[in-house]
Protein backbone atom coordinates (compact mmCIF):
# COMPACT_ATOMS: atom_id res chain seq x y z
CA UNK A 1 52.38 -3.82 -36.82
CA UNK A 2 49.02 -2.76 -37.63
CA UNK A 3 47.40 0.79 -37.18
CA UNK A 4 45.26 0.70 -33.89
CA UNK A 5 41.35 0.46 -34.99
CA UNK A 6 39.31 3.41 -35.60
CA UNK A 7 37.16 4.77 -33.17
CA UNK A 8 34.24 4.22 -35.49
CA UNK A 9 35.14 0.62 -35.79
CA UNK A 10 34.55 0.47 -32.21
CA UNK A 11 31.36 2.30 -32.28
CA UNK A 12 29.78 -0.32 -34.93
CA UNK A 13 29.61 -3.01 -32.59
CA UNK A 14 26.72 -1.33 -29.99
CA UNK A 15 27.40 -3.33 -26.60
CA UNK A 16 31.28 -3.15 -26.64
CA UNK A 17 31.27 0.60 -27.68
CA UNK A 18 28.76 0.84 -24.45
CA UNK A 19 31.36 -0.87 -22.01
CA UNK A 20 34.46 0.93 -23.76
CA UNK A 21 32.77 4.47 -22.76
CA UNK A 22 31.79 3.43 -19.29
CA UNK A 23 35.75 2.66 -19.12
CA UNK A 24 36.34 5.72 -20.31
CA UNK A 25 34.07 7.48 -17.56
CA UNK A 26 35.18 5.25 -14.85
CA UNK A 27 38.58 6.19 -15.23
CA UNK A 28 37.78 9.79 -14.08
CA UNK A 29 36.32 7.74 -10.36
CA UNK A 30 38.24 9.16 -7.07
CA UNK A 31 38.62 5.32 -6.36
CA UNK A 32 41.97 4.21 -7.57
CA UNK A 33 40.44 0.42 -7.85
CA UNK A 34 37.70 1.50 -9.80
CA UNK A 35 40.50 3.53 -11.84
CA UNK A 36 42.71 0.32 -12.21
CA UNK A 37 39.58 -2.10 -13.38
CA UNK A 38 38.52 0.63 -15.63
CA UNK A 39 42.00 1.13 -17.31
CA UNK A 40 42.25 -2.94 -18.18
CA UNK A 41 38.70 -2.70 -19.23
CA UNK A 42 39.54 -0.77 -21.91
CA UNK A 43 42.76 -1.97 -22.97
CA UNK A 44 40.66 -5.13 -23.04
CA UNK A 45 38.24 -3.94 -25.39
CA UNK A 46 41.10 -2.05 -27.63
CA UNK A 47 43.58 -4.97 -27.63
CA UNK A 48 40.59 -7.05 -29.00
CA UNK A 49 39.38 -4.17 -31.58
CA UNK A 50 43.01 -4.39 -32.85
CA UNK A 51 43.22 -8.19 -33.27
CA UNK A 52 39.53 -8.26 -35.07
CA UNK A 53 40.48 -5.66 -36.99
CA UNK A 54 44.50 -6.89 -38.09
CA UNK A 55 42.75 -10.44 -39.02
CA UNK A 56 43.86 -12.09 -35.86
């Protein structure tokens, strides 16, 4: 199995490091929905960083 991607990996594609940190900030919400939506959004966005970055 690979190594999960880099942070900066993330960070050199502009709009999806954008939606990864408003994941990140959403997860902190009182609202457990917003919590739960925020929490796939970012596996989301990692799961795909990891595939780009493995070759797949």
């Amino acid at each position: 199995m690979a190594a999960p991607p880099h942070p900066d990996e993330i960070e050199r594609h502009p709009a999806t490091a954008r939606r990864l940190h408003a994941a990140e900030q959403a997860i902190s919400s009182p609202d457990p929905a917003v919590r739960e939506h925020a929490i796939r959004e970012a596996g989301e966005i990692v799961r795909a960083a990891h595939r780009e970055v493995a070759g797949g």
